[in-house]
C-alpha atoms as a PDB file:
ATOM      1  CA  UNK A   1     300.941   0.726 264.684  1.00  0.00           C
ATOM      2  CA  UNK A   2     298.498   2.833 266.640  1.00  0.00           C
ATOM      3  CA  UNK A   3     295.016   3.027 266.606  1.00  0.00           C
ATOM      4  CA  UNK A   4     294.848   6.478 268.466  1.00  0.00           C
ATOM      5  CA  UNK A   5     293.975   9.627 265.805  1.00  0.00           C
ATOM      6  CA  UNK A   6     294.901  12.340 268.731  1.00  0.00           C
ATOM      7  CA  UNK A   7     298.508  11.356 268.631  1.00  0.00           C
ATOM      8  CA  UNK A   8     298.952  12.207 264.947  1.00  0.00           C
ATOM      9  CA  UNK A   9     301.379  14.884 263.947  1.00  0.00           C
ATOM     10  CA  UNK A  10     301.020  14.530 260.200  1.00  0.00           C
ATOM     11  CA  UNK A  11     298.944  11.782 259.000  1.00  0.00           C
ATOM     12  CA  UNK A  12     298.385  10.960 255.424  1.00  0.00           C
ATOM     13  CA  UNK A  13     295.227   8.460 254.339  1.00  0.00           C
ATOM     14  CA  UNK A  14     295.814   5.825 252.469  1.00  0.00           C
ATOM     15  CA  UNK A  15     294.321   2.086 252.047  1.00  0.00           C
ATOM     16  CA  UNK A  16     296.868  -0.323 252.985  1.00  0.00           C
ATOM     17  CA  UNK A  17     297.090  -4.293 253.698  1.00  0.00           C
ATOM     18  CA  UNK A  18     295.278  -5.717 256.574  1.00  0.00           C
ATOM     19  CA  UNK A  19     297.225  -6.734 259.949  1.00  0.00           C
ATOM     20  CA  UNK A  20     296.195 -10.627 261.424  1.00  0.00           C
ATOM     21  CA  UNK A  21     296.115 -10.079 265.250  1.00  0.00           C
ATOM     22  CA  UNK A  22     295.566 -13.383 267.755  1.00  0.00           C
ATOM     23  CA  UNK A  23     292.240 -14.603 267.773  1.00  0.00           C
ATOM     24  CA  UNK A  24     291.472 -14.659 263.971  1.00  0.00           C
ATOM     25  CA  UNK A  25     290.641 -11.060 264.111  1.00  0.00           C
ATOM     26  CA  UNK A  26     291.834  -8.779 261.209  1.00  0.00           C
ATOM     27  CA  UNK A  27     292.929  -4.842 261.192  1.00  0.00           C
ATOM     28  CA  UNK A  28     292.843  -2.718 258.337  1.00  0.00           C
ATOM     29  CA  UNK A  29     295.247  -0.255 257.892  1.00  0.00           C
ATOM     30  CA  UNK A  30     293.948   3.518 257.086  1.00  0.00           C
ATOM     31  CA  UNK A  31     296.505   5.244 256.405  1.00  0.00           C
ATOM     32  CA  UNK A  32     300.275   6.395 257.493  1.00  0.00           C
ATOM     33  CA  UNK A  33     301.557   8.989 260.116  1.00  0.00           C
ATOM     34  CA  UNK A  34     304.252  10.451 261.717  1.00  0.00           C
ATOM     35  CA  UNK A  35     305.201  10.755 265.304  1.00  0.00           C
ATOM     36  CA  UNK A  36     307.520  12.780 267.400  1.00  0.00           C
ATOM     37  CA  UNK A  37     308.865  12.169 270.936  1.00  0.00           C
ATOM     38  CA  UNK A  38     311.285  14.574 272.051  1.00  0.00           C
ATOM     39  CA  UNK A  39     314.185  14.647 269.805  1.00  0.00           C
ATOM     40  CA  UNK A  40     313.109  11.219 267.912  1.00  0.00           C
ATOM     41  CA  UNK A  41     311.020  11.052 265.056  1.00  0.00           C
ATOM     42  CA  UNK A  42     308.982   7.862 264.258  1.00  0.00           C
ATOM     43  CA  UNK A  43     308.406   7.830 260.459  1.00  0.00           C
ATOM     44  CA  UNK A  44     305.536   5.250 258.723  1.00  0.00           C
ATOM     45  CA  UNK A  45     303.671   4.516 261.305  1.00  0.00           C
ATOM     46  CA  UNK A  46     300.799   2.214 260.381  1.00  0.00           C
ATOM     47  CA  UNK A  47     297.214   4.189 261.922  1.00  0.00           C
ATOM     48  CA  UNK A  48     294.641   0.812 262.178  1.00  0.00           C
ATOM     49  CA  UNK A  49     290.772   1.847 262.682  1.00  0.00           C
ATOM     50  CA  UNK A  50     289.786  -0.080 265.865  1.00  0.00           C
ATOM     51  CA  UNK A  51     293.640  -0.888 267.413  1.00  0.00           C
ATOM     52  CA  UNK A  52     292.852  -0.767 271.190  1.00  0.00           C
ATOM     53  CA  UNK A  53     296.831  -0.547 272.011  1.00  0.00           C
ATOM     54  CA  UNK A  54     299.549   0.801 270.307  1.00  0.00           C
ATOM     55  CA  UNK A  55     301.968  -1.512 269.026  1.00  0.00           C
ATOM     56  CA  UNK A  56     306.062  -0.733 268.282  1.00  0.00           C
ATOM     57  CA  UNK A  57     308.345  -2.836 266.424  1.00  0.00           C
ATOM     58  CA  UNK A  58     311.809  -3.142 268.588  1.00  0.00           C
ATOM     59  CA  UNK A  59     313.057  -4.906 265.310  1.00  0.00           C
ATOM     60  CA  UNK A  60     312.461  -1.361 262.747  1.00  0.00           C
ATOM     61  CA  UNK A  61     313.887   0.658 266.026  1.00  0.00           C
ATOM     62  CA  UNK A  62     316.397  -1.473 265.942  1.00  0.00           C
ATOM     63  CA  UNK A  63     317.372  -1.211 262.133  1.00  0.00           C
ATOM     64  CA  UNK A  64     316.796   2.650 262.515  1.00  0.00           C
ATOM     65  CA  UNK A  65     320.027   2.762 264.754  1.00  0.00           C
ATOM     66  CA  UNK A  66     318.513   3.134 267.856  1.00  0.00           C
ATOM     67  CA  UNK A  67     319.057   0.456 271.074  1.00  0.00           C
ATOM     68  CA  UNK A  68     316.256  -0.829 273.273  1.00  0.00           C
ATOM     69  CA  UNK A  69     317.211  -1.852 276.690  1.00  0.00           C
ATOM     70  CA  UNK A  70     314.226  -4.126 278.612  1.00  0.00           C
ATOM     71  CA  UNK A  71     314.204  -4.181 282.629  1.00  0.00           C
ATOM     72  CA  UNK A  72     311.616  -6.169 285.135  1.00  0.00           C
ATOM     73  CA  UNK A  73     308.712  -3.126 284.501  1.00  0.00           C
ATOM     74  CA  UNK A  74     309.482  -1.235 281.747  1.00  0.00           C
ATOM     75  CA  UNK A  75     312.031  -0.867 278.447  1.00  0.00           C
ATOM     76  CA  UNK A  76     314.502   2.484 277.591  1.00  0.00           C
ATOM     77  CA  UNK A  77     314.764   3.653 273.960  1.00  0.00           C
ATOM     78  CA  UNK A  78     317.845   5.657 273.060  1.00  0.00           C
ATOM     79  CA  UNK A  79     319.896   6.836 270.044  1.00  0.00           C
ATOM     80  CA  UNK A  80     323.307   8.107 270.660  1.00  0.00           C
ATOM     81  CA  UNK A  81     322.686  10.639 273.620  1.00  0.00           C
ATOM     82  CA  UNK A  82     318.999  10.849 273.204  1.00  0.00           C
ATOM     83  CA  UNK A  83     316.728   8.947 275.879  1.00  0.00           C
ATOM     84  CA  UNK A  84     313.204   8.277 275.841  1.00  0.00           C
ATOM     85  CA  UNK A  85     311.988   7.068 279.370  1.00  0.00           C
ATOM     86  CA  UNK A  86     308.658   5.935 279.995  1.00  0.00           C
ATOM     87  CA  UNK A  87     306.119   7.812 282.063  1.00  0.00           C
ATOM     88  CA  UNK A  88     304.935   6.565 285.314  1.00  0.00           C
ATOM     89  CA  UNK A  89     301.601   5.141 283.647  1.00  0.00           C
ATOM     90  CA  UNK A  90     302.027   2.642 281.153  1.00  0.00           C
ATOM     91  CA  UNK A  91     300.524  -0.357 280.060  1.00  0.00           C
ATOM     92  CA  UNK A  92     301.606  -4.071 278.435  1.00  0.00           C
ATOM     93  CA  UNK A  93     300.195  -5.416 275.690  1.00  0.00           C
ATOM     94  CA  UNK A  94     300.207  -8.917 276.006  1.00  0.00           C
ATOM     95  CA  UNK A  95     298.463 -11.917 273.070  1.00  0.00           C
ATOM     96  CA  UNK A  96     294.736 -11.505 272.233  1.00  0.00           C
ATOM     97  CA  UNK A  97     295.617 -14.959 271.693  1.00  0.00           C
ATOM     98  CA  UNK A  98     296.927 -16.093 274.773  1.00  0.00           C
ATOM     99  CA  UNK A  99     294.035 -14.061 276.853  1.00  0.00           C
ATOM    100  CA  UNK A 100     291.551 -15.983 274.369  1.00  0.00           C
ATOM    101  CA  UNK A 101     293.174 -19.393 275.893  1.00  0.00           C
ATOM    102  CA  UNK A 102     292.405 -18.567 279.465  1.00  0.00           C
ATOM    103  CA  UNK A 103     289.093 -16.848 278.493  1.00  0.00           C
ATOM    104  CA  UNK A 104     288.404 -20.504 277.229  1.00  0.00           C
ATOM    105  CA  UNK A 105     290.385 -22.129 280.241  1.00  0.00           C
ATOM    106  CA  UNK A 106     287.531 -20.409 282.811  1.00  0.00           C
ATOM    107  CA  UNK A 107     284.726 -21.683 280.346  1.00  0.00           C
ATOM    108  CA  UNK A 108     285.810 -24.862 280.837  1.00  0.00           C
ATOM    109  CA  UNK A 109     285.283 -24.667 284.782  1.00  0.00           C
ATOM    110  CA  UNK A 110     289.561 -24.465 284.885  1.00  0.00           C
ATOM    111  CA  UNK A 111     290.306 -27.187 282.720  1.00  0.00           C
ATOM    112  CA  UNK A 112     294.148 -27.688 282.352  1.00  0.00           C
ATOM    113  CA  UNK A 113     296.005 -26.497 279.342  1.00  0.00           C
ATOM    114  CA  UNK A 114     296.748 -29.931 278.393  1.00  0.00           C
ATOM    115  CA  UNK A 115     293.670 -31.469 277.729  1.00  0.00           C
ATOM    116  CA  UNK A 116     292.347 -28.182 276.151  1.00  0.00           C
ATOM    117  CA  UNK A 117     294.890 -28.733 273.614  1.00  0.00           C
ATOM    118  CA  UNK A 118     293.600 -32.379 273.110  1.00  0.00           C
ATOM    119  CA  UNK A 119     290.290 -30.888 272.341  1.00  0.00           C
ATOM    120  CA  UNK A 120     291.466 -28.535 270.043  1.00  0.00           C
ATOM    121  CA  UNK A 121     294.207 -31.059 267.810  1.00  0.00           C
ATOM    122  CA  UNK A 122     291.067 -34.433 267.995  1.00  0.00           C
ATOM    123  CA  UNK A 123     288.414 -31.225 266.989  1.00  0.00           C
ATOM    124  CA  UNK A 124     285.953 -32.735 269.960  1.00  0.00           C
ATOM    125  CA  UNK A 125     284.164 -29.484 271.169  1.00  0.00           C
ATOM    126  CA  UNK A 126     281.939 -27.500 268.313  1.00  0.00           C
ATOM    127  CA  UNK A 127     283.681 -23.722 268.223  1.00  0.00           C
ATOM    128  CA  UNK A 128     286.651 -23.814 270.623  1.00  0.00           C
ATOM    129  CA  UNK A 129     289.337 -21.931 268.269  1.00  0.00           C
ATOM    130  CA  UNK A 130     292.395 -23.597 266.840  1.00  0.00           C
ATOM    131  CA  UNK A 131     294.783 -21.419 269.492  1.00  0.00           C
ATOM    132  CA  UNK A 132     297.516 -23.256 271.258  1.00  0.00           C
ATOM    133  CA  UNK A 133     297.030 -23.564 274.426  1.00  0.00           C
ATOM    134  CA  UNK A 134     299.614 -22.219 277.017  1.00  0.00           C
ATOM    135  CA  UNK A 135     299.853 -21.369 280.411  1.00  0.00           C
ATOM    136  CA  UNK A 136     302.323 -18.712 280.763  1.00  0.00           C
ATOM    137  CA  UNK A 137     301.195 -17.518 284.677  1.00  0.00           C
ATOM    138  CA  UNK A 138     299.590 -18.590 287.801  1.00  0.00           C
ATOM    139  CA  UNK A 139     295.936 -17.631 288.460  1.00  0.00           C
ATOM    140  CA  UNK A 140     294.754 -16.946 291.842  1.00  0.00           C
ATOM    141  CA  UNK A 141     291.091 -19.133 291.088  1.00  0.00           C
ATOM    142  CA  UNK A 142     293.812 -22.110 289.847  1.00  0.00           C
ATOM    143  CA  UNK A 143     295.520 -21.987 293.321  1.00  0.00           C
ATOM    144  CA  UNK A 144     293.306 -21.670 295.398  1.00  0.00           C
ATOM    145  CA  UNK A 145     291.024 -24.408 293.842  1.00  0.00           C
ATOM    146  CA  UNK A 146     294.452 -26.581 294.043  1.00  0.00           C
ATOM    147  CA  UNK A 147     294.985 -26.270 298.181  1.00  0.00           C
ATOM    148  CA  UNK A 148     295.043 -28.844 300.319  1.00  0.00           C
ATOM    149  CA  UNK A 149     294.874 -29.172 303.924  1.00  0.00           C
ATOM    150  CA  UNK A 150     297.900 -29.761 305.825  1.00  0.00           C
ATOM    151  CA  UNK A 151     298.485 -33.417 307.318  1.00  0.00           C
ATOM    152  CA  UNK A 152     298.445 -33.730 310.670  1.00  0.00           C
ATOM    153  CA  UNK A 153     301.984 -35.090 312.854  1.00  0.00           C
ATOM    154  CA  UNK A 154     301.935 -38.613 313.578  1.00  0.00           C
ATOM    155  CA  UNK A 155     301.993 -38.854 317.455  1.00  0.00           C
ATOM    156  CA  UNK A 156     304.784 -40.309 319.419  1.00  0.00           C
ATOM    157  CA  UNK A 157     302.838 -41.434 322.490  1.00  0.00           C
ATOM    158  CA  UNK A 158     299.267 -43.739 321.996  1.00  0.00           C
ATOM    159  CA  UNK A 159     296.479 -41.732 323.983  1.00  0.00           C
ATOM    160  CA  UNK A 160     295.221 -44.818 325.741  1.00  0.00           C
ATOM    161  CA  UNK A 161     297.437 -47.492 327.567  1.00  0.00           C
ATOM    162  CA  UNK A 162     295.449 -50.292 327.577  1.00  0.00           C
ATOM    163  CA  UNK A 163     293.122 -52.220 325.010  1.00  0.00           C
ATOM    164  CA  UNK A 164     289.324 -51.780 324.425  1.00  0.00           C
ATOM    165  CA  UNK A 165     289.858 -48.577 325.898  1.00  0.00           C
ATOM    166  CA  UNK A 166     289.012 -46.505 322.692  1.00  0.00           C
ATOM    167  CA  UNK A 167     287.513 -48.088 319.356  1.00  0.00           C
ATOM    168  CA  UNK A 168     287.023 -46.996 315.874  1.00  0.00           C
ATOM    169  CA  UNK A 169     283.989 -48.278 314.160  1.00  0.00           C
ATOM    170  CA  UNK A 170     283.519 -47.368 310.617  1.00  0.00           C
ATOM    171  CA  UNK A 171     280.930 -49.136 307.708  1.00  0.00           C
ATOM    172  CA  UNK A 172     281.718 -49.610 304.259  1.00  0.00           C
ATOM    173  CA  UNK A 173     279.660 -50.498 301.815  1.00  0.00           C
ATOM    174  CA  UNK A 174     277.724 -50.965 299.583  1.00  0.00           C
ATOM    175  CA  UNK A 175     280.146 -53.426 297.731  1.00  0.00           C
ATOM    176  CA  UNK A 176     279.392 -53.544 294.373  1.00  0.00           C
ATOM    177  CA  UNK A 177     280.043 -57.678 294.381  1.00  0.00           C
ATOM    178  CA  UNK A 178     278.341 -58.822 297.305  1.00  0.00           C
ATOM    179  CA  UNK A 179     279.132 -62.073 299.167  1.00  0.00           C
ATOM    180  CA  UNK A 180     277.589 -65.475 298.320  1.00  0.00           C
ATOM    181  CA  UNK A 181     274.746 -65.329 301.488  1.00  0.00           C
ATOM    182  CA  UNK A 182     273.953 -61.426 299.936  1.00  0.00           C
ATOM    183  CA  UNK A 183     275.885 -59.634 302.409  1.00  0.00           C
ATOM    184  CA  UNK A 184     277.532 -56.222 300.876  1.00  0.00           C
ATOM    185  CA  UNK A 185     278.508 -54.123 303.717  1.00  0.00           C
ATOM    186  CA  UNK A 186     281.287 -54.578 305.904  1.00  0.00           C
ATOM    187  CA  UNK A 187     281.690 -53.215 309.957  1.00  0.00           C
ATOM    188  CA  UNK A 188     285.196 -52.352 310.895  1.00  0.00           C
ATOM    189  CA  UNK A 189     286.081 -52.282 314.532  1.00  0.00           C
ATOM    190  CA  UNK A 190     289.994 -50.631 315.203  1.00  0.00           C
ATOM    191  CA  UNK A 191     291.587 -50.981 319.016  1.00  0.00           C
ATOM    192  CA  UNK A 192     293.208 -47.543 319.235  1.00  0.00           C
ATOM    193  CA  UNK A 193     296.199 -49.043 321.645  1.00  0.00           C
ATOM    194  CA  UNK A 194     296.524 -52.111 319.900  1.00  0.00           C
ATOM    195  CA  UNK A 195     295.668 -51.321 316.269  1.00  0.00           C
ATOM    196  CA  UNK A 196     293.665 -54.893 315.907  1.00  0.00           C
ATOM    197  CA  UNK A 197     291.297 -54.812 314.028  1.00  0.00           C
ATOM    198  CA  UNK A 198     287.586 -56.637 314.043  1.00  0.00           C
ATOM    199  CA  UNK A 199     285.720 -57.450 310.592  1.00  0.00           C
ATOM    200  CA  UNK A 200     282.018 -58.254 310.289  1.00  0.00           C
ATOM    201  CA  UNK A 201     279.825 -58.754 307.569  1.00  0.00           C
ATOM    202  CA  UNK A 202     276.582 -56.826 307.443  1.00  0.00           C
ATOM    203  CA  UNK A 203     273.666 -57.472 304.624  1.00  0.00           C
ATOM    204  CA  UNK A 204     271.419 -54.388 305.515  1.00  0.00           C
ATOM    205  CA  UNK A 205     272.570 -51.151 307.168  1.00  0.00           C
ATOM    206  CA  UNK A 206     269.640 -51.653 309.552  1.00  0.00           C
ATOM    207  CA  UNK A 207     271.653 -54.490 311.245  1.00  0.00           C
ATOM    208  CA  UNK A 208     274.164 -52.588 311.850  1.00  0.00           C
ATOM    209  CA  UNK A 209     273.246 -51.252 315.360  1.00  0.00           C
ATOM    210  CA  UNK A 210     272.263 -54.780 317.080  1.00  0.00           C
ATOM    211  CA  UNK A 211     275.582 -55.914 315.412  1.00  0.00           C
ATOM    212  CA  UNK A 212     277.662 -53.608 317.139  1.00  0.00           C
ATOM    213  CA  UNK A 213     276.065 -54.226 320.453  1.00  0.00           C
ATOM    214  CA  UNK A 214     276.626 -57.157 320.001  1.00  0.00           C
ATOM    215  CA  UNK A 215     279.969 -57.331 318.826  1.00  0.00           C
ATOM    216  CA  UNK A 216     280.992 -54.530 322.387  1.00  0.00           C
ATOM    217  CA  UNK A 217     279.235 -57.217 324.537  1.00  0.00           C
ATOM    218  CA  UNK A 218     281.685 -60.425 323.266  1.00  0.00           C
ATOM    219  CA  UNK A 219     284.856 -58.236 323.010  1.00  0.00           C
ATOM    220  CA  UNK A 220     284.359 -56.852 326.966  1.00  0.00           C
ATOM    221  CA  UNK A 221     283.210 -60.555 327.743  1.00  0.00           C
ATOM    222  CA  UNK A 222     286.000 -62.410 325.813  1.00  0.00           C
ATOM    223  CA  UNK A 223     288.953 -59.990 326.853  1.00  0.00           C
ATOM    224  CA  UNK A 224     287.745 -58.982 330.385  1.00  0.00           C
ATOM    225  CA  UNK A 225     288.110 -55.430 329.949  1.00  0.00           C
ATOM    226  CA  UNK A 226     285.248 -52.491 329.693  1.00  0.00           C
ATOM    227  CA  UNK A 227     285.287 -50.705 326.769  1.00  0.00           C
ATOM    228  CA  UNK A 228     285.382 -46.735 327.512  1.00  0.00           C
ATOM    229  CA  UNK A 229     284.841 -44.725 324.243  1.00  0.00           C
ATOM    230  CA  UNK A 230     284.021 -45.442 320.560  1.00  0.00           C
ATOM    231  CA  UNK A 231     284.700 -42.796 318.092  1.00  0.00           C
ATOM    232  CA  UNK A 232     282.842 -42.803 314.666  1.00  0.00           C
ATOM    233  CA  UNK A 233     281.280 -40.659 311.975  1.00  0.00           C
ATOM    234  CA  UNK A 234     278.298 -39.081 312.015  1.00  0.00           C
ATOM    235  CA  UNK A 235     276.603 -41.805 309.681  1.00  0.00           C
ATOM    236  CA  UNK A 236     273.089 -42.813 310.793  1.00  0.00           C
ATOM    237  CA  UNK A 237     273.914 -46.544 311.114  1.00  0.00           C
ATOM    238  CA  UNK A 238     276.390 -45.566 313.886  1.00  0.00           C
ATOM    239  CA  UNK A 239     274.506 -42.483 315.003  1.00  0.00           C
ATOM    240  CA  UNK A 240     270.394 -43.834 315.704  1.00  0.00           C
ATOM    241  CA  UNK A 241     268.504 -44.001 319.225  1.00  0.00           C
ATOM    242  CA  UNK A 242     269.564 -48.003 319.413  1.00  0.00           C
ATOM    243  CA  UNK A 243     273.038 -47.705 320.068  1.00  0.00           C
ATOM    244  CA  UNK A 244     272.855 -44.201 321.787  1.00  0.00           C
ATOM    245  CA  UNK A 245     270.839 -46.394 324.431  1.00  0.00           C
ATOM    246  CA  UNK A 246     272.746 -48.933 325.133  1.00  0.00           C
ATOM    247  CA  UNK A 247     275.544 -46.844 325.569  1.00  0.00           C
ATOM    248  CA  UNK A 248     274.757 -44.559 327.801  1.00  0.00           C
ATOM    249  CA  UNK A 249     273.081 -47.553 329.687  1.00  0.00           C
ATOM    250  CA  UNK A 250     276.475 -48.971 329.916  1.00  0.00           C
ATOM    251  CA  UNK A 251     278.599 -45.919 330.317  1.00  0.00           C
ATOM    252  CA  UNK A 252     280.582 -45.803 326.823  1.00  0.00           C
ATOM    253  CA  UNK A 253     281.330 -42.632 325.390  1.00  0.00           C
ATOM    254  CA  UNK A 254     280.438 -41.918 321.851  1.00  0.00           C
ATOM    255  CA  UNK A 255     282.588 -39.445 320.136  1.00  0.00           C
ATOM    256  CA  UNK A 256     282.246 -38.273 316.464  1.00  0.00           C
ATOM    257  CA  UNK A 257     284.653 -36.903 313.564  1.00  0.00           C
ATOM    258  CA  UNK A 258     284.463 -33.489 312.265  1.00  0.00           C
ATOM    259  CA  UNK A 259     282.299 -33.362 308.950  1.00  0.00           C
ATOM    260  CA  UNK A 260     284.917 -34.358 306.037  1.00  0.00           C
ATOM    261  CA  UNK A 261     288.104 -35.770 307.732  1.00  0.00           C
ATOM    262  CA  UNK A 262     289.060 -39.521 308.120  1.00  0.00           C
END
């Protein structure tokens, strides 16, 4: 089939069927032609108003007598001792169909293929095409969207040597089911060296900095040792004027994670 009048050599009009391409889209077919490539002649070839690539059938070539020999980039046609090579500049023609899929997969912000086909069989999204979904290559968008930061190595040797010498204080909260005296956050103290771990129960966030004073005071009190650095996120119940105070009154260090890490 070819859609291309310039490449006609003898081309005879004539109203013929119509040709179903991917897509639901339908050719017409004007009219018959004949085309020569070197020594070959290609007899009844279909000229469709519109085509925008020329299609060959390897099949007809095939029953013709001719062989067809398909590498990585490009297929040979030859007959006997006649061989048609390609030129340097070619192009594939690959499914309307299939491009309509991922035309359909970026409209849907990247959905996977699998679910688009759910759509499409339960009929749940007004005008998405009855096409089957498939995913046949890797987008660069897909991959990149799929990347994930690399873990980091699990260290051998602790960074402190004693206890209390580094602490971890996170909040969590709100809990959706909140205790039976209203309290629905929760202050978690971890001992870098040690890995202990404290637990209190919070019922506003605004407690949370005379809390944690508190809670530094009994631990250094009850265990004798000074506490030297606490490490948090940048959260405002851990990161307000109160606590910045009484740290630096009493010498503790307050370090913070990067933005979006544990």
């Amino acid at each position: 089939m070819n859609g291309t009048l310039e490449l006609l050599t003898s081309y005879v009009s004539q109203e013929g069927s119509s040709v179903a391409f991917g897509g639901n889209q339908i050719g017409k077919i004007k009219g018959y032609e004949m085309i020569v490539k070197g020594e070959i002649t290609v007899n009844q070839v279909s000229y469709v108003d519109g085509l925008k690539h020329n299609l060959i059938s390897v099949s007809q070539l095939c029953d013709n007598g001719m062989d067809v020999m398909f590498k990585i980039k490009y297929c040979i046609m030859y007959k006997a001792d006649t061989l048609i090579e390609p030129k340097k500049k070619f192009s594939l023609v690959s499914s309307m169909k299939n491009e309509e899929a991922w035309l359909w997969h970026t409209r849907f912000c990247h959905l996977n293929f699998h679910t688009l086909d759910k759509l499409v069989r339960l009929k749940l999204v007004k005008g998405l095409p009855e096409i089957k979904f498939e995913k046949d290559h890797l987008r660069s968008a897909c991959e990149m969207g799929k990347l994930k930061r690399s873990s980091h190595k699990t260290k051998s040797d602790p960074s402190f040597d004693k206890p209390l010498q580094m602490l971890h204080v996170d909040l969590c909260g709100p809990i959706a089911k909140q205790s039976l005296n209203g309290k629905k956050y929760i202050l978690v103290l971890v001992d870098e060296f040690s890995r202990y771990t404290w637990v209190d129960f919070v019922r506003k966030k605004s407690h949370v900095p005379m809390l944690l004073i508190n809670l530094l005071k009994r631990l250094q009190v009850l265990h004798g040792m000074q506490v030297r650095v606490i490490r948090s996120d940048n959260g405002t119940e851990l990161k307000n004027s109160t606590i910045e105070d009484y740290l630096t009154f009493v010498g503790i260090t307050h370090n913070f994670s990067a933005p979006r890490t544990p």
